[in-house]
C-alpha atoms as a PDB file:
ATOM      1  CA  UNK A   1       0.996 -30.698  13.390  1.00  0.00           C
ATOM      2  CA  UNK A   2      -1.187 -27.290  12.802  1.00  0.00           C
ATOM      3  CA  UNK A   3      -1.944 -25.108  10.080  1.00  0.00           C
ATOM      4  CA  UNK A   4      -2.329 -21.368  10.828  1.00  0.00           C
ATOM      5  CA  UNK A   5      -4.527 -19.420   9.107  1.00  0.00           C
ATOM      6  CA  UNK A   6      -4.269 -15.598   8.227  1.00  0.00           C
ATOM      7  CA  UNK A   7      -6.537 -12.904   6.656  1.00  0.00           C
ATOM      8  CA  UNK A   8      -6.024 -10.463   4.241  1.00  0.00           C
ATOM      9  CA  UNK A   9      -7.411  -7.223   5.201  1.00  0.00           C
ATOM     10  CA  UNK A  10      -8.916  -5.341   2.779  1.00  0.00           C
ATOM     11  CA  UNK A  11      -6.473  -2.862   0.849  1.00  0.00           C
ATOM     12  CA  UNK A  12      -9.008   0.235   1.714  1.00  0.00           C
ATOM     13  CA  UNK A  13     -12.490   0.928   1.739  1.00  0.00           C
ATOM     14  CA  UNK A  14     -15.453   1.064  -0.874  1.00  0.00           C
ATOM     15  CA  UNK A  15     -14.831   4.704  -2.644  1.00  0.00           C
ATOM     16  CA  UNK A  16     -16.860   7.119  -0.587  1.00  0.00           C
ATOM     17  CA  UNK A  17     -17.431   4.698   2.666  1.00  0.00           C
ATOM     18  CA  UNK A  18     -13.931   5.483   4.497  1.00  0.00           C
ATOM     19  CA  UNK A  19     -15.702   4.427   8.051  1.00  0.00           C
ATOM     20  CA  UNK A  20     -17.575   1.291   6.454  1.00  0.00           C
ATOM     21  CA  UNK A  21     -13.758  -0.201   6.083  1.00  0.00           C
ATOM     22  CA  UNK A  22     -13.051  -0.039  10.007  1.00  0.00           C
ATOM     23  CA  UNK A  23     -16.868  -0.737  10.795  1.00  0.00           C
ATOM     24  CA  UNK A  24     -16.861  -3.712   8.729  1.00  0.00           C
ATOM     25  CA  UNK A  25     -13.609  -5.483  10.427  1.00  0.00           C
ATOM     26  CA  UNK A  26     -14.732  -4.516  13.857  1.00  0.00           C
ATOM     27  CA  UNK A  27     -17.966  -6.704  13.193  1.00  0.00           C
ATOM     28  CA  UNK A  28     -16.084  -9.660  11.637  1.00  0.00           C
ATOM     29  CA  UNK A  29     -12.809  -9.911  12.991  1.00  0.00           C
ATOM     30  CA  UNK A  30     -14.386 -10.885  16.483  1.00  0.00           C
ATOM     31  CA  UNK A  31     -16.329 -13.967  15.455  1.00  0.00           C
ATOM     32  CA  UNK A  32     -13.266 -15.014  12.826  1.00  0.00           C
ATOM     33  CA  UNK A  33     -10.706 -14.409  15.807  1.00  0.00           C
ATOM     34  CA  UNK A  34     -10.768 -18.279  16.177  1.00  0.00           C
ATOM     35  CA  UNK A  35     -10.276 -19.076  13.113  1.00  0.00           C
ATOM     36  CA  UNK A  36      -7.331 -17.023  11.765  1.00  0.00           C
ATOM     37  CA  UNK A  37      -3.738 -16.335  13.945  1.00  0.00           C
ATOM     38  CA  UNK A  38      -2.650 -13.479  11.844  1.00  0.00           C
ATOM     39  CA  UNK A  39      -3.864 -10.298   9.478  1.00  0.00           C
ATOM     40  CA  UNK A  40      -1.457  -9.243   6.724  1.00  0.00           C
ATOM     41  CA  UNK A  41      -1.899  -6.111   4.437  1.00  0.00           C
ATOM     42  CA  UNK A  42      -1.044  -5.541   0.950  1.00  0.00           C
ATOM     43  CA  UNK A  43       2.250  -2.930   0.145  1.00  0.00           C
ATOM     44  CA  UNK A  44       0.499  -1.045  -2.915  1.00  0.00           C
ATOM     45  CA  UNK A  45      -0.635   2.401  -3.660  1.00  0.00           C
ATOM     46  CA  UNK A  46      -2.831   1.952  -5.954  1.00  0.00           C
ATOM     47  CA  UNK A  47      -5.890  -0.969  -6.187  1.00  0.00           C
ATOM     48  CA  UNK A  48      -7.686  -0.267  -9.409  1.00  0.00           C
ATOM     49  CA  UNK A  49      -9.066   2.997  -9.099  1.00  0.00           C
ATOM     50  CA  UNK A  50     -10.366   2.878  -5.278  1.00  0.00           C
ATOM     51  CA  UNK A  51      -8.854   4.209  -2.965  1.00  0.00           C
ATOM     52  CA  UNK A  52      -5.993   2.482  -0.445  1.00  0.00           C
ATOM     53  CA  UNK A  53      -4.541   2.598   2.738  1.00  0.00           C
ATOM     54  CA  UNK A  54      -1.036   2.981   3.167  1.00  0.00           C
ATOM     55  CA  UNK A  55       0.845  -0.763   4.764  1.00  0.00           C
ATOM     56  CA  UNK A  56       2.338   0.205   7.504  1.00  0.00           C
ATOM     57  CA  UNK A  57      -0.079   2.845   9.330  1.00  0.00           C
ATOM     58  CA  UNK A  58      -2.426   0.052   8.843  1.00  0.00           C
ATOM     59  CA  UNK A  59      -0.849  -2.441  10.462  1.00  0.00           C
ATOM     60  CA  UNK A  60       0.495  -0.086  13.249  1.00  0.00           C
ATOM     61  CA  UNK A  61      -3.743   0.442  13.819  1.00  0.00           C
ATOM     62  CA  UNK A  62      -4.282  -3.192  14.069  1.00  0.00           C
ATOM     63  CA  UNK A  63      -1.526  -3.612  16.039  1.00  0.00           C
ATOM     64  CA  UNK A  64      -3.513  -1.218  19.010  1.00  0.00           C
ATOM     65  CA  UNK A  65      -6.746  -2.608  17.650  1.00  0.00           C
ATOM     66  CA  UNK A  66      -6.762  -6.200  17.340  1.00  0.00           C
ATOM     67  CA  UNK A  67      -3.388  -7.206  19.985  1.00  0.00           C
ATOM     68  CA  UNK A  68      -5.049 -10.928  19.410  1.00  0.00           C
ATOM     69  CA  UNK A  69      -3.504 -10.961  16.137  1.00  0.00           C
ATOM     70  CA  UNK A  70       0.229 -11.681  14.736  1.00  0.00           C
ATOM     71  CA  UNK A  71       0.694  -9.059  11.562  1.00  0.00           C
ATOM     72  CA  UNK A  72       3.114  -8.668   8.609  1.00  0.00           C
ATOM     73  CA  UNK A  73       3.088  -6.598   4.971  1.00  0.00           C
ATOM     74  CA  UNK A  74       2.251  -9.590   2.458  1.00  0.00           C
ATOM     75  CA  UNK A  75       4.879  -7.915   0.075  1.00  0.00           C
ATOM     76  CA  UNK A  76       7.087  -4.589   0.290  1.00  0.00           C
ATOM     77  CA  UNK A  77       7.578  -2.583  -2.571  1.00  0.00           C
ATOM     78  CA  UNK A  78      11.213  -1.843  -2.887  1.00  0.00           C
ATOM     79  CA  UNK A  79      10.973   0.775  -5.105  1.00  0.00           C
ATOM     80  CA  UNK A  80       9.322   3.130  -2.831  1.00  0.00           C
ATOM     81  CA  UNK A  81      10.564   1.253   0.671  1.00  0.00           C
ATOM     82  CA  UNK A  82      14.191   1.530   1.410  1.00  0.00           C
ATOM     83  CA  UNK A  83      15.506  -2.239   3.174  1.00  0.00           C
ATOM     84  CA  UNK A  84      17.619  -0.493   5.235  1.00  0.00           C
ATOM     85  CA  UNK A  85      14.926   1.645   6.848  1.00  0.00           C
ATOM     86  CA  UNK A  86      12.144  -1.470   6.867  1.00  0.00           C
ATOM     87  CA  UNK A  87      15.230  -3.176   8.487  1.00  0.00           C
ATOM     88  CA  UNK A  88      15.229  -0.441  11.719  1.00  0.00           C
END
């Protein structure tokens, strides 16, 4: 039996550094690609007060960016994401 691993991507980037966030993931998801099957990204709007990327436009990046990897939402916020929709 295996264990999978996954990261956690970072919920957005250090306030005033919006191209460190990609920069920084392009340099370390290459040598961790061994490592870890799958990236997952945090459903919330607001991260103390930095700022944050939006789920599912981030996932739809890494999706064209890093094809290695399985992806998922680690949560959805139901108030602001209709099932029905998420469900299409």
């Amino acid at each position: 039996m295996t264990i999978d691993f996954g990261l956690v991507l970072p919920a957005g980037p250090p306030k005033g550094a919006l191209d460190r966030w990609r920069d920084d993931l392009d340099a370390v998801l290459p040598v961790v690609a061994s490592r870890f099957r799958s990236l997952w990204m945090t459903d919330h709007f607001f991260w103390d007060d930095a700022p944050t990327f939006e789920a599912w436009t981030v996932l739809a990046y890494a999706a064209a960016r890093w094809p290695q990897f399985e992806l998922g939402p680690i949560v959805l916020g139901q108030s602001y994401r209709n099932p029905a929709l998420l469900a299409k």
